[in-house]
N, C-alpha and C. Protein backbone atom coordinates (compact mmCIF):
# COMPACT_ATOMS: atom_id res chain seq x y z
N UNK A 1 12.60 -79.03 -95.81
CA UNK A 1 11.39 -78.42 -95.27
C UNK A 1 11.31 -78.64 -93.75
N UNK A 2 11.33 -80.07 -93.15
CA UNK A 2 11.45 -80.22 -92.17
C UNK A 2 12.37 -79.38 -90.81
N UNK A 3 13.59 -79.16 -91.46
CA UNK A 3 14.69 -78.39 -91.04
C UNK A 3 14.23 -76.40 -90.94
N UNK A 4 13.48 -76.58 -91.94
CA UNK A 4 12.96 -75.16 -91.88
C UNK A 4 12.27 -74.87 -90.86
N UNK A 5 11.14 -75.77 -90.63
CA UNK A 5 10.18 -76.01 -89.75
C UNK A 5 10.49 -75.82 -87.94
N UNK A 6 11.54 -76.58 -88.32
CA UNK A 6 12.57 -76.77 -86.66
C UNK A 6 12.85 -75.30 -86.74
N UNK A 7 13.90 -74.59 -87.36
CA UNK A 7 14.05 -72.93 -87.10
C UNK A 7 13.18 -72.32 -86.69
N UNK A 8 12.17 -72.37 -87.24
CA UNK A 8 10.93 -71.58 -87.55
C UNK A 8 10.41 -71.88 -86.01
N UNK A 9 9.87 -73.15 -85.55
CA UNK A 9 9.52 -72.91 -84.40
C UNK A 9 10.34 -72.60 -83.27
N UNK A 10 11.97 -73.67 -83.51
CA UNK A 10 12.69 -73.03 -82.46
C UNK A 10 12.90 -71.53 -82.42
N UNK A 11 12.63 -71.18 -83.34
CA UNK A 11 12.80 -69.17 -82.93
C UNK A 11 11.78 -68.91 -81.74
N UNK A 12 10.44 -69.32 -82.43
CA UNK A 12 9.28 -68.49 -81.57
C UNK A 12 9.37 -69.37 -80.46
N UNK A 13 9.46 -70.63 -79.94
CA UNK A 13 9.60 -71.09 -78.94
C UNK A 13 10.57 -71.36 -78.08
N UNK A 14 11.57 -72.08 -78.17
CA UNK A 14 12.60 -72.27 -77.80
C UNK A 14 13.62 -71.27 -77.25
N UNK A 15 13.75 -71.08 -78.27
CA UNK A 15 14.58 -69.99 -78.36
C UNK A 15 14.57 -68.76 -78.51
N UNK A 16 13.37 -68.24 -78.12
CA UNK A 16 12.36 -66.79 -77.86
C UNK A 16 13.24 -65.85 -77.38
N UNK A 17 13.30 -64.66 -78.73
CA UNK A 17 14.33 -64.04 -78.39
C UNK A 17 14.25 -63.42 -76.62
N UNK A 18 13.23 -62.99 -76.72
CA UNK A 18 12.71 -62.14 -75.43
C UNK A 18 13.24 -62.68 -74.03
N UNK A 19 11.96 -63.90 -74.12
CA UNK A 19 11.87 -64.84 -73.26
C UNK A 19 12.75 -66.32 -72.54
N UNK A 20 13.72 -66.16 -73.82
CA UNK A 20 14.52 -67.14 -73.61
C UNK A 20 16.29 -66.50 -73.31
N UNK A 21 16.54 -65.64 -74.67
CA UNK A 21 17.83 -65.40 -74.43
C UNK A 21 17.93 -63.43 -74.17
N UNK A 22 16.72 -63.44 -73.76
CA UNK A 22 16.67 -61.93 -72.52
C UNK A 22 16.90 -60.72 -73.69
N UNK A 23 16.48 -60.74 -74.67
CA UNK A 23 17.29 -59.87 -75.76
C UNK A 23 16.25 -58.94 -76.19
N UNK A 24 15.63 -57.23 -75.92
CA UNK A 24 14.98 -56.89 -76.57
C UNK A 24 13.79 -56.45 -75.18
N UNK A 25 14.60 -56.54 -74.34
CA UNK A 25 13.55 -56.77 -72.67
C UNK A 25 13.10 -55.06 -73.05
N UNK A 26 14.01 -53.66 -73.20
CA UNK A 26 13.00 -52.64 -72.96
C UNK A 26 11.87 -52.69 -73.74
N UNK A 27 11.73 -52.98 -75.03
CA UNK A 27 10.20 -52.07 -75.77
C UNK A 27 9.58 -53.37 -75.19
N UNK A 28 10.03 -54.73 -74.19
CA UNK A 28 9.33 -55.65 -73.65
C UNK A 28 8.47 -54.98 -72.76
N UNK A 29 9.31 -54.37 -71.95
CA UNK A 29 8.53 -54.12 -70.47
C UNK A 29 7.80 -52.84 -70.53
N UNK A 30 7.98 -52.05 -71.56
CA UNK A 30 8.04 -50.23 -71.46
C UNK A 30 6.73 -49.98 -72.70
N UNK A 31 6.24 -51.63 -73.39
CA UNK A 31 5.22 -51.37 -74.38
C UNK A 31 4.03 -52.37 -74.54
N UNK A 32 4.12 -52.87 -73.35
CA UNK A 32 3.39 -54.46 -73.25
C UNK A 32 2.44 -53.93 -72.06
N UNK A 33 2.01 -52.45 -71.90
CA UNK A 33 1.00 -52.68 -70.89
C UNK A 33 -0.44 -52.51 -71.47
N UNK A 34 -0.21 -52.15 -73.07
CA UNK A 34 -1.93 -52.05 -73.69
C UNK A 34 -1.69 -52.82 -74.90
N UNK A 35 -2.49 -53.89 -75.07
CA UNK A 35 -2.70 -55.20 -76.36
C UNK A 35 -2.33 -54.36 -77.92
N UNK A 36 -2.85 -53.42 -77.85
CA UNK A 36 -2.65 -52.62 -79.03
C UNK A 36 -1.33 -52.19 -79.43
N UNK A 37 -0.50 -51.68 -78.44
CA UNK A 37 0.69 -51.25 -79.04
C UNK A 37 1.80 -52.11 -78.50
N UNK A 38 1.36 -53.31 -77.54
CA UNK A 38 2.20 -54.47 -78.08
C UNK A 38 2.08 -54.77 -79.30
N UNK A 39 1.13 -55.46 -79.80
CA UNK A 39 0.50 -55.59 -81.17
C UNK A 39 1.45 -54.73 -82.06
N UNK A 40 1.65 -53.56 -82.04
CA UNK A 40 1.73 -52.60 -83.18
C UNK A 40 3.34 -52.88 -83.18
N UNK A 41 3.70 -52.87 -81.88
CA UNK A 41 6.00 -53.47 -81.54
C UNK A 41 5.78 -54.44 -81.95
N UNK A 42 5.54 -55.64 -81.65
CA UNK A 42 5.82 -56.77 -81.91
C UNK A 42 5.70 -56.94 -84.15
N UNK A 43 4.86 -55.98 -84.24
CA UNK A 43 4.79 -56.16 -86.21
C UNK A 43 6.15 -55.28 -86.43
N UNK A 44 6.29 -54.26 -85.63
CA UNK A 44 6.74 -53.55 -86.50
C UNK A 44 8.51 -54.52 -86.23
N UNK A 45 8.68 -54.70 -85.22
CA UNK A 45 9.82 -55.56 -84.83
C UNK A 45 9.85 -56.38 -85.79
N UNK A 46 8.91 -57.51 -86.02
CA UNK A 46 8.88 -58.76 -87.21
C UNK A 46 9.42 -57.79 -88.26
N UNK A 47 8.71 -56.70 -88.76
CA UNK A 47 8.91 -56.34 -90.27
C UNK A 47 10.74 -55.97 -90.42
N UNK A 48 11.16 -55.25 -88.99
CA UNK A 48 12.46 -54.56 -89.69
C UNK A 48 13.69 -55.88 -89.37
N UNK A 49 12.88 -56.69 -88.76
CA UNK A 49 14.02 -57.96 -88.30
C UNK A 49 13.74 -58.78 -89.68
N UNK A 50 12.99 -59.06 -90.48
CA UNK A 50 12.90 -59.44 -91.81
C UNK A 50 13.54 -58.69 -93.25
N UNK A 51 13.25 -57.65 -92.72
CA UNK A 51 14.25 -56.64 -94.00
C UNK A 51 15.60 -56.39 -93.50
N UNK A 52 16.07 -56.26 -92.15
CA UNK A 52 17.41 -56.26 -91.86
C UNK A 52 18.35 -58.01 -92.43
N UNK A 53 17.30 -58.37 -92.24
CA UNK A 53 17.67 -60.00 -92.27
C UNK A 53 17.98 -59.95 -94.35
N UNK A 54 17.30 -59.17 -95.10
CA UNK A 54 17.00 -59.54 -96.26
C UNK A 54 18.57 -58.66 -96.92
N UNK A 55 18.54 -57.27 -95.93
CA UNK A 55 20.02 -56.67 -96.65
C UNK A 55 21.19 -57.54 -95.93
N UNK A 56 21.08 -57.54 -94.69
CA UNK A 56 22.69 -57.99 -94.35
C UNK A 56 23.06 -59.03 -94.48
N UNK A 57 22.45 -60.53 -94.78
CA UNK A 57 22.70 -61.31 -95.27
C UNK A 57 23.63 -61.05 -96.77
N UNK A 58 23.46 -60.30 -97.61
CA UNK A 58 23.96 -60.30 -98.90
C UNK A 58 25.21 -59.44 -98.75
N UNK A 59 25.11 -58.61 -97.78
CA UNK A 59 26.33 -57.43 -97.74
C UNK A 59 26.96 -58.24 -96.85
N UNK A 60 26.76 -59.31 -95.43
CA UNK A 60 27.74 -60.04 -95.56
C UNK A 60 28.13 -60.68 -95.94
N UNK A 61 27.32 -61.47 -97.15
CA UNK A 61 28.33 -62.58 -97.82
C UNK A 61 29.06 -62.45 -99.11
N UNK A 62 28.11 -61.23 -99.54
CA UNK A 62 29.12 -60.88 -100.76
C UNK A 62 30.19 -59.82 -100.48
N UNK A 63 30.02 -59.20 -99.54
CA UNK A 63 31.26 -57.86 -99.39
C UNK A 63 31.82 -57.95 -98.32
N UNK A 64 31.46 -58.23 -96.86
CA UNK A 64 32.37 -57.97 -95.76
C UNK A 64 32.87 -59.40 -95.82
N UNK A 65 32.54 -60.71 -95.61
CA UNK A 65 33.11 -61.95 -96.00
C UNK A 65 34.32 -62.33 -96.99
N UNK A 66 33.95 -61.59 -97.80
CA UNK A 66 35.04 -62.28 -99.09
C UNK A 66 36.29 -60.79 -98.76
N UNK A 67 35.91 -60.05 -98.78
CA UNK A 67 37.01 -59.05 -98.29
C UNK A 67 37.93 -58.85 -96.88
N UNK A 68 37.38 -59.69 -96.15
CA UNK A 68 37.95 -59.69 -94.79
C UNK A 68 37.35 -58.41 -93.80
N UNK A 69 36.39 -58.19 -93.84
CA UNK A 69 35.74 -57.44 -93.09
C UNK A 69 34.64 -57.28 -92.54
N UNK A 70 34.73 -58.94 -91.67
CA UNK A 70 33.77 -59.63 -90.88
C UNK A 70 33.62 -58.14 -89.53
N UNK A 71 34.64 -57.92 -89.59
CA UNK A 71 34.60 -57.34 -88.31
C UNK A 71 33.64 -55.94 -88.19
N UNK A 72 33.51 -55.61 -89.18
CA UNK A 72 32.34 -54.41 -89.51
C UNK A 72 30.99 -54.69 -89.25
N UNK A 73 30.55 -56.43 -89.13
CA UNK A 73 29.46 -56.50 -89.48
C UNK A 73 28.38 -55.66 -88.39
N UNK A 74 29.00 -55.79 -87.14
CA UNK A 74 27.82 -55.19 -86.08
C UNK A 74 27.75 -53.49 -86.74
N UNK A 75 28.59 -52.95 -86.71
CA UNK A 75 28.34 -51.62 -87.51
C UNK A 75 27.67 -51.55 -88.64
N UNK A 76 27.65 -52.39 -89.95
CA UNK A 76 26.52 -52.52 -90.92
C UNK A 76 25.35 -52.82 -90.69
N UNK A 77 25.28 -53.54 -89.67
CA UNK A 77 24.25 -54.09 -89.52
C UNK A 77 23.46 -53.34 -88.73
N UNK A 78 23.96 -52.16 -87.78
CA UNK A 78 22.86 -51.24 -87.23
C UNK A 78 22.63 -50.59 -88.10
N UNK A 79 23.32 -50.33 -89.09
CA UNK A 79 23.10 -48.91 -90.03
C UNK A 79 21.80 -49.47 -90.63
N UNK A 80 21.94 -50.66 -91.35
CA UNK A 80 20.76 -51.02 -92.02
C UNK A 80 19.60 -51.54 -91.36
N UNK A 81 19.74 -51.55 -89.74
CA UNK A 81 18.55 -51.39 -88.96
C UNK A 81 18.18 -50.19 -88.78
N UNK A 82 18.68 -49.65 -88.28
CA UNK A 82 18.20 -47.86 -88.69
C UNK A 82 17.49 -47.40 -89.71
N UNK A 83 17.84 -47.73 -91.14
CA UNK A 83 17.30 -47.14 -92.09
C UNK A 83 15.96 -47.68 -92.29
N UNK A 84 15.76 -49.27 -91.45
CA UNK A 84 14.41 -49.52 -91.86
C UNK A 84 13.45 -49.59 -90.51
N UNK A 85 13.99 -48.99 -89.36
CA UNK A 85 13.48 -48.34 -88.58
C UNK A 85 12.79 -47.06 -88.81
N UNK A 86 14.07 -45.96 -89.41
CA UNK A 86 13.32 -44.76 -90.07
C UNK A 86 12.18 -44.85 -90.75
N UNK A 87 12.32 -46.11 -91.84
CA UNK A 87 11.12 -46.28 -92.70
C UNK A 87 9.53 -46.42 -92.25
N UNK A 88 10.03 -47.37 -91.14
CA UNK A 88 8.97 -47.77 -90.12
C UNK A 88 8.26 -46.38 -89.87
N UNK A 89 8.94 -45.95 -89.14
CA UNK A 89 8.41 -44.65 -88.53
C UNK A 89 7.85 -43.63 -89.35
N UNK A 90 8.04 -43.33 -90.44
CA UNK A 90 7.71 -42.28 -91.42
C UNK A 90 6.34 -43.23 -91.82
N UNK A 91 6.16 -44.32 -91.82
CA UNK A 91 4.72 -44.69 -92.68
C UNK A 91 3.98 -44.96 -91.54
N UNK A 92 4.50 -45.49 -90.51
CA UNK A 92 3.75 -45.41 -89.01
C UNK A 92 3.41 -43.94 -89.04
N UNK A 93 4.25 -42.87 -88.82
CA UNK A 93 3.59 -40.98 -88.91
C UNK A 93 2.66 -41.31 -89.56
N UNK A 94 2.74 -41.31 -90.92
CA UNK A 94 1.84 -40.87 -92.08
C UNK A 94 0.50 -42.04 -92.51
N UNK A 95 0.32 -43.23 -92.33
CA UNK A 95 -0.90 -44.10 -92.42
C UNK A 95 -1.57 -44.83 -91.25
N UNK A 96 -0.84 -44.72 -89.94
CA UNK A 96 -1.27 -44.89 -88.60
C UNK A 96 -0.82 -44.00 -87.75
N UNK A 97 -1.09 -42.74 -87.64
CA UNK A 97 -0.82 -41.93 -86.58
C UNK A 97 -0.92 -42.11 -85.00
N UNK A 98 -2.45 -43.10 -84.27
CA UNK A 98 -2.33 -43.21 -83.46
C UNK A 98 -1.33 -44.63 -82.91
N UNK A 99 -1.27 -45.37 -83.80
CA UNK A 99 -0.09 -46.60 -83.24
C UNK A 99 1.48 -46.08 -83.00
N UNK A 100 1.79 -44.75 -83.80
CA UNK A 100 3.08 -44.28 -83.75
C UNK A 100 2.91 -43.62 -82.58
N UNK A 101 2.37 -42.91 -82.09
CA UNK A 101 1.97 -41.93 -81.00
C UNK A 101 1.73 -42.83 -79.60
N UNK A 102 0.98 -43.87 -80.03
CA UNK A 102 1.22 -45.33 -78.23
C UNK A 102 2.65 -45.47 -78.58
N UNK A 103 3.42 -45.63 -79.86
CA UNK A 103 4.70 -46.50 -79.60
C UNK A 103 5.80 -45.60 -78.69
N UNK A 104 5.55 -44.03 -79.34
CA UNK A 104 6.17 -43.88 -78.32
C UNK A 104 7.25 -43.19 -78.66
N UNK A 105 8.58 -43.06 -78.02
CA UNK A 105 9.95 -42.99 -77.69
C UNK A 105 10.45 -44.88 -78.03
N UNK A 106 9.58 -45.84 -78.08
CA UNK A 106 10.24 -47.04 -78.16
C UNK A 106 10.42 -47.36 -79.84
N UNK A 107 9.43 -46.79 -80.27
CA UNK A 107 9.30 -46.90 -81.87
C UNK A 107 11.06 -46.81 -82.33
N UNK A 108 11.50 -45.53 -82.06
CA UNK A 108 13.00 -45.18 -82.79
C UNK A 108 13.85 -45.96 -82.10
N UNK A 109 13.82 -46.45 -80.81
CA UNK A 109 14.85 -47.77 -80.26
C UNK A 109 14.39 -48.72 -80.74
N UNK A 110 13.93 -48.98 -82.02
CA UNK A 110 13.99 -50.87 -81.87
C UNK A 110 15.21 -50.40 -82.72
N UNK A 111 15.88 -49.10 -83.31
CA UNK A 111 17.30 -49.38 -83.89
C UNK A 111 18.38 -49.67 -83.09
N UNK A 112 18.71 -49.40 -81.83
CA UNK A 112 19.29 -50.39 -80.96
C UNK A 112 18.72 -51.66 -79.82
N UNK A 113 17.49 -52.04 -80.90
CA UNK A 113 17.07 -53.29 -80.03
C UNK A 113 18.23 -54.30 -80.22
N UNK A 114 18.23 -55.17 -79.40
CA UNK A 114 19.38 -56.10 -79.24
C UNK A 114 18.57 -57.49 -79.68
N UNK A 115 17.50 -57.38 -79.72
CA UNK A 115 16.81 -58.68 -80.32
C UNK A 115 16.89 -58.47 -81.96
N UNK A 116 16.78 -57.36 -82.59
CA UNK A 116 16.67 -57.37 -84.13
C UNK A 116 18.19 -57.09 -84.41
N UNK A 117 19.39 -56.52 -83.54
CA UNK A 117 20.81 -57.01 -84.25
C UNK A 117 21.18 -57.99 -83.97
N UNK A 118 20.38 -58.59 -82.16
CA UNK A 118 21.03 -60.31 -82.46
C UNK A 118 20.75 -61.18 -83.55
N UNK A 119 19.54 -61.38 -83.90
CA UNK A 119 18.79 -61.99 -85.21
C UNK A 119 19.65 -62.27 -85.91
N UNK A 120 20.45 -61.00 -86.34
CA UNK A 120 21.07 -60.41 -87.81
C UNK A 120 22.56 -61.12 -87.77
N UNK A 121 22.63 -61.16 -86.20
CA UNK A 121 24.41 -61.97 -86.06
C UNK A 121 23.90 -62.91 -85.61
N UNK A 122 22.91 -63.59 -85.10
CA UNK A 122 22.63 -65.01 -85.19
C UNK A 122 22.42 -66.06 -86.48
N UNK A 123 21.99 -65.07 -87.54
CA UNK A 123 22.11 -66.08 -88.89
C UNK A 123 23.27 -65.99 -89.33
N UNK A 124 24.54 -65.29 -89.03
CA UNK A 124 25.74 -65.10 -89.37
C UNK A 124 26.80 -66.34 -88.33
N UNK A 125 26.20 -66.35 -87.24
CA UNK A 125 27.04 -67.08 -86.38
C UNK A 125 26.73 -68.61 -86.42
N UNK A 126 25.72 -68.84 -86.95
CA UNK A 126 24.51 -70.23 -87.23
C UNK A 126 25.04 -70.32 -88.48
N UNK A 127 25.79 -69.92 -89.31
CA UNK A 127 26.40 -70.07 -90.78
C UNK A 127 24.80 -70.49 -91.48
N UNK A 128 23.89 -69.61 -91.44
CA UNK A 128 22.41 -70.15 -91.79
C UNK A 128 22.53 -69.58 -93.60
N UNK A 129 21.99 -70.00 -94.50
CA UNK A 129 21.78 -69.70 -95.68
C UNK A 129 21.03 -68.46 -95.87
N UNK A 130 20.49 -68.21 -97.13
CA UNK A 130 19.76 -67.18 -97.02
C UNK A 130 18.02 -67.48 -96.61
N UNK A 131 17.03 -68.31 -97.04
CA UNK A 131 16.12 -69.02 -96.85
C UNK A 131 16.33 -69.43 -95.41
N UNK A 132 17.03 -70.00 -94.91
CA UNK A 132 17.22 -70.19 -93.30
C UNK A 132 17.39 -68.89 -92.62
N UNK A 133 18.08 -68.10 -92.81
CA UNK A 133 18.08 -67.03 -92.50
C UNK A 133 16.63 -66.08 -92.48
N UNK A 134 16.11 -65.71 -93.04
CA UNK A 134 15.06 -65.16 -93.39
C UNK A 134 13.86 -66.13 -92.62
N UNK A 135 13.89 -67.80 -92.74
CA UNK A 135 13.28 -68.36 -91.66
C UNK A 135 13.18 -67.91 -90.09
N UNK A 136 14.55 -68.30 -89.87
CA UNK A 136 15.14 -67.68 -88.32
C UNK A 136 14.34 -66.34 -88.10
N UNK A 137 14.41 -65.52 -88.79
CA UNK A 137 13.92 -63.96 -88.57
C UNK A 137 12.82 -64.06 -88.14
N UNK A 138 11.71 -65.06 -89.11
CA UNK A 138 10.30 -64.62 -89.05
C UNK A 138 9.88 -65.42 -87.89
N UNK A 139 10.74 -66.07 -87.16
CA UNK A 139 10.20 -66.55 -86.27
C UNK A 139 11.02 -66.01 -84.79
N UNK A 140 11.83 -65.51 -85.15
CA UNK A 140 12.46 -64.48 -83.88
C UNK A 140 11.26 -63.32 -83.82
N UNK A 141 10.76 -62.92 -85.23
CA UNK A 141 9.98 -61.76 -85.11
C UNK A 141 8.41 -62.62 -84.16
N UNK A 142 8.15 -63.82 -85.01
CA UNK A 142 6.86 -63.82 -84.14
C UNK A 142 7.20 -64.37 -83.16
N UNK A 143 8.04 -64.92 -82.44
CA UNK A 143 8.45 -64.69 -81.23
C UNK A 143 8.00 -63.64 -79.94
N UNK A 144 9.01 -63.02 -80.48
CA UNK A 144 8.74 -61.46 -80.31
C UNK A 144 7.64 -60.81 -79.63
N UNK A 145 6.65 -61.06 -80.88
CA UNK A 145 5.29 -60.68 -81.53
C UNK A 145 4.22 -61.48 -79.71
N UNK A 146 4.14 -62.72 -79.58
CA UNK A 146 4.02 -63.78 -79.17
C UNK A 146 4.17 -62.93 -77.59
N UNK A 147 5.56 -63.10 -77.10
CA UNK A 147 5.80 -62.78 -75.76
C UNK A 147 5.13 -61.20 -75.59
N UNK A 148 5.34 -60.29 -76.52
CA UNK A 148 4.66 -59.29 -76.14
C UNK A 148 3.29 -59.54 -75.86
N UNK A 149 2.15 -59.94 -76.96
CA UNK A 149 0.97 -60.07 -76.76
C UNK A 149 0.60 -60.51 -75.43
N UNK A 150 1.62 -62.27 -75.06
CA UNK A 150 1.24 -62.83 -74.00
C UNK A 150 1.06 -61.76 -72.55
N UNK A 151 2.83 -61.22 -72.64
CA UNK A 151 2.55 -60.31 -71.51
C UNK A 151 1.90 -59.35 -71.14
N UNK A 152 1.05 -58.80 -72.72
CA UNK A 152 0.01 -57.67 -72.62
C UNK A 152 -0.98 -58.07 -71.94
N UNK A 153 -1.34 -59.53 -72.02
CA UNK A 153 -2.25 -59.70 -71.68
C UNK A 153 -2.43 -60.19 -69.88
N UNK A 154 -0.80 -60.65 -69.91
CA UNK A 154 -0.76 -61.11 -68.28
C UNK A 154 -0.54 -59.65 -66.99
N UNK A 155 0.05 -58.44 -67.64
CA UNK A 155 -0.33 -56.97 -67.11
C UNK A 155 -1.64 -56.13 -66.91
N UNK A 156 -2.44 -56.71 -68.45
CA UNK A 156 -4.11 -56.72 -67.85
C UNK A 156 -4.44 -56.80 -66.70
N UNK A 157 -4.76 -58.22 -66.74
CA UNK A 157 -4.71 -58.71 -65.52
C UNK A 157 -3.80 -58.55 -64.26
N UNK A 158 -2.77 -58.33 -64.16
CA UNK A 158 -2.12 -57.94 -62.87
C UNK A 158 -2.59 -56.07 -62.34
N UNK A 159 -3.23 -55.14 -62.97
CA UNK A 159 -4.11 -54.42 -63.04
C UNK A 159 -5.11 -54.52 -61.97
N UNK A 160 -5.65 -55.53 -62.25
CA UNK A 160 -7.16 -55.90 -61.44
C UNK A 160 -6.68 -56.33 -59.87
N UNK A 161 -5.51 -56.74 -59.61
CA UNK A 161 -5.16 -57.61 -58.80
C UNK A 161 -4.95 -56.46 -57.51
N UNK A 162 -4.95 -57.45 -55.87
CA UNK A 162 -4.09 -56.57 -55.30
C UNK A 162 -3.17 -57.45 -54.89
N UNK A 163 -1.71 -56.07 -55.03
CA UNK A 163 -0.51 -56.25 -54.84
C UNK A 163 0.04 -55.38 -53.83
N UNK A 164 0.73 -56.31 -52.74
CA UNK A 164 1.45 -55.83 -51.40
C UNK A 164 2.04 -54.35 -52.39
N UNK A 165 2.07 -53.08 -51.08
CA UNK A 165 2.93 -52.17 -52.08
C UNK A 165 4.24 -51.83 -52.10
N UNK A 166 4.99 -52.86 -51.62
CA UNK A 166 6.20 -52.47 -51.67
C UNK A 166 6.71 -53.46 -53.17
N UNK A 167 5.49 -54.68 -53.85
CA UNK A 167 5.91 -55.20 -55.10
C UNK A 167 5.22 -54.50 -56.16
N UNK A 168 4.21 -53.22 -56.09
CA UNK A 168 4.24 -52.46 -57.24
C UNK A 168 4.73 -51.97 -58.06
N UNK A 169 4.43 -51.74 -59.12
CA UNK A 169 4.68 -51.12 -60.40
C UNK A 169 5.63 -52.13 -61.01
N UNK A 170 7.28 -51.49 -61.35
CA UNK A 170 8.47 -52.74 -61.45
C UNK A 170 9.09 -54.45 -60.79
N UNK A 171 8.21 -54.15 -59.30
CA UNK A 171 8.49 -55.46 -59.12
C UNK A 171 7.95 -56.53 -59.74
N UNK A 172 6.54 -56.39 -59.47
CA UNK A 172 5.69 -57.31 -59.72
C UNK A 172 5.71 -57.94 -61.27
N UNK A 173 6.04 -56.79 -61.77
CA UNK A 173 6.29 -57.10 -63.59
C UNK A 173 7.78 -57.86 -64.28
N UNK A 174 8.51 -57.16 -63.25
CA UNK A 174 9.48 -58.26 -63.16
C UNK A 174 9.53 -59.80 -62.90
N UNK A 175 8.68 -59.77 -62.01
CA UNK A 175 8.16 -60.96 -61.45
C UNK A 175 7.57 -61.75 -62.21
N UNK A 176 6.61 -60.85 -62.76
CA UNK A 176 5.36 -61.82 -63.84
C UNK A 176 6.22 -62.10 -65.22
N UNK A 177 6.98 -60.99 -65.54
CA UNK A 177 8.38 -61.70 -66.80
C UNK A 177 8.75 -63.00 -66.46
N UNK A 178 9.44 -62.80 -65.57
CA UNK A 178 10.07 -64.34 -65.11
C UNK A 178 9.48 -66.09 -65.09
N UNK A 179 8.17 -65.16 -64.37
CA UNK A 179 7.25 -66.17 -64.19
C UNK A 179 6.70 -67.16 -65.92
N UNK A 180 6.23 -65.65 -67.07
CA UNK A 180 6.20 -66.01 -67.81
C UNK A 180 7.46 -66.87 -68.98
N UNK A 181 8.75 -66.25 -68.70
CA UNK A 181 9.47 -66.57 -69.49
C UNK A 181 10.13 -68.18 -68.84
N UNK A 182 9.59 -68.34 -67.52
CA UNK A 182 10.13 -69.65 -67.30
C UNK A 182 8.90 -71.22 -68.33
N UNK A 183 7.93 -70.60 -68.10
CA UNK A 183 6.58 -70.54 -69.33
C UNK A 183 7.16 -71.56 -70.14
N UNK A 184 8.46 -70.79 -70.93
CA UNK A 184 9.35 -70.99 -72.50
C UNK A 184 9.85 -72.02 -72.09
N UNK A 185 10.63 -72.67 -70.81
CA UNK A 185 11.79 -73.36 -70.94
C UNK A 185 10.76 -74.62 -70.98
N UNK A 186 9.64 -74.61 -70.62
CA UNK A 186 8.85 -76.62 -70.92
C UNK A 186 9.11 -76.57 -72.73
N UNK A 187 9.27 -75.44 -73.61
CA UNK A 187 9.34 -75.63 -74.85
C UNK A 187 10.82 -76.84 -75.62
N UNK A 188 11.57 -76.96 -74.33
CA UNK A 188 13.08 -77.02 -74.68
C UNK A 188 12.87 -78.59 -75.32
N UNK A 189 13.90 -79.04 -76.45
CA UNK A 189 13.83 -80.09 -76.44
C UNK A 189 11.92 -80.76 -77.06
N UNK A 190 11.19 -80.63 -76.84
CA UNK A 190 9.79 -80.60 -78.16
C UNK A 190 10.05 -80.40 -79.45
N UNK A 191 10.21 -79.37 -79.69
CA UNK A 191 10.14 -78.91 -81.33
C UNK A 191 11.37 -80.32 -82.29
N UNK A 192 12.57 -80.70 -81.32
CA UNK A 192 13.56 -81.86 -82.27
C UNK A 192 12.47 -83.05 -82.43
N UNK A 193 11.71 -83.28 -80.65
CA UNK A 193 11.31 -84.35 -80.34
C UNK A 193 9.94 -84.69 -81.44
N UNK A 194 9.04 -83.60 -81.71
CA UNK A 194 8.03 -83.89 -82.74
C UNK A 194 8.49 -84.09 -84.24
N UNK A 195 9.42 -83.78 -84.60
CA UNK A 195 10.25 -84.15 -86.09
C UNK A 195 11.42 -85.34 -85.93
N UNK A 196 11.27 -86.17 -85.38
CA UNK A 196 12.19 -87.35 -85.29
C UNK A 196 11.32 -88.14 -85.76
């Protein structure tokens, strides 16, 4: 349990996909300027990084593993992000119309987000179980979830502000990323230190 615990937070903290190992930065920067449809990326991210996590775990360990065809996995593994991207999107259309409509053009890229196929080859490269695996996820997803909200809320506010104009629009947000994601690194080293 304890060990679970450590994943679980080192995902969302530590090791924040976003914020820490830079993975997943467009629907970061391109969907984090209204609370709401951060909100709406950051779930829908958790959900398909949890069901990608739930098929490719089994298709790699029972079929590309034992057959010698590790090397496929990044190709399986988008396919079956895709399909539950599509899914996403068809019940996003049809039971939330206006959250699909803020998401955007970013909605159909979280199938090449690089934070929900790293996930998928991070429990593969972490030799993580299936329960660890599926841990890892839900906390890469609220991760995720986490840095978006935060930064929704730190673009609010940079809104109100005045900013010299030659650091408008992209700079400044660049800026305030950084600022925030340096935020993450006091996390380093805590999460072992409170379970010893």
């Amino acid at each position: 349990m304890k060990e679970l615990l450590i994943i679980l937070l080192g995902a969302v903290l530590v090791n924040n996909f976003v914020l820490s190992k830079f993975l997943g930065i467009c629907p970061f920067l391109g969907v984090s300027k209204k609370l709401d449809s951060a909100t709406g990326m950051g779930i829908a991210v958790t959900f398909v990084m949890l069901m990608a996590t739930v098929f490719t775990y089994p298709i790699y360990r029972f079929v590309l593993l034992p057959n010698g065809l590790t090397y496929l996995n990044t190709l399986v593994f988008i396919l079956v992000i895709a399909t539950f991207v599509q899914l996403v999107e068809v019940i996003l259309k049809k039971f939330i119309p206006a959250l699909h409509k803020s998401l955007g053009i970013y909605l159909p890229l979280i199938t090449t987000n690089c934070a929900v196929l790293g996930v998928t080859l991070l429990n593969v490269q972490e030799d993580y179980n299936f329960i660890q695996s599926i841990v890892n996820s839900l906390g890469a997803g609220i991760g995720f979830l986490l840095a978006m909200v935060l930064f929704a809320g730190v673009r609010s506010k940079m809104e109100n502000c005045d900013v010299l104009k030659s650091f408008r629009g992209l700079p400044i947000t660049l800026i305030a990323a950084s600022i925030v994601s340096l935020s993450f690194i006091g996390f380093t080293g805590v999460i072992e230190g409170l379970f010893r």
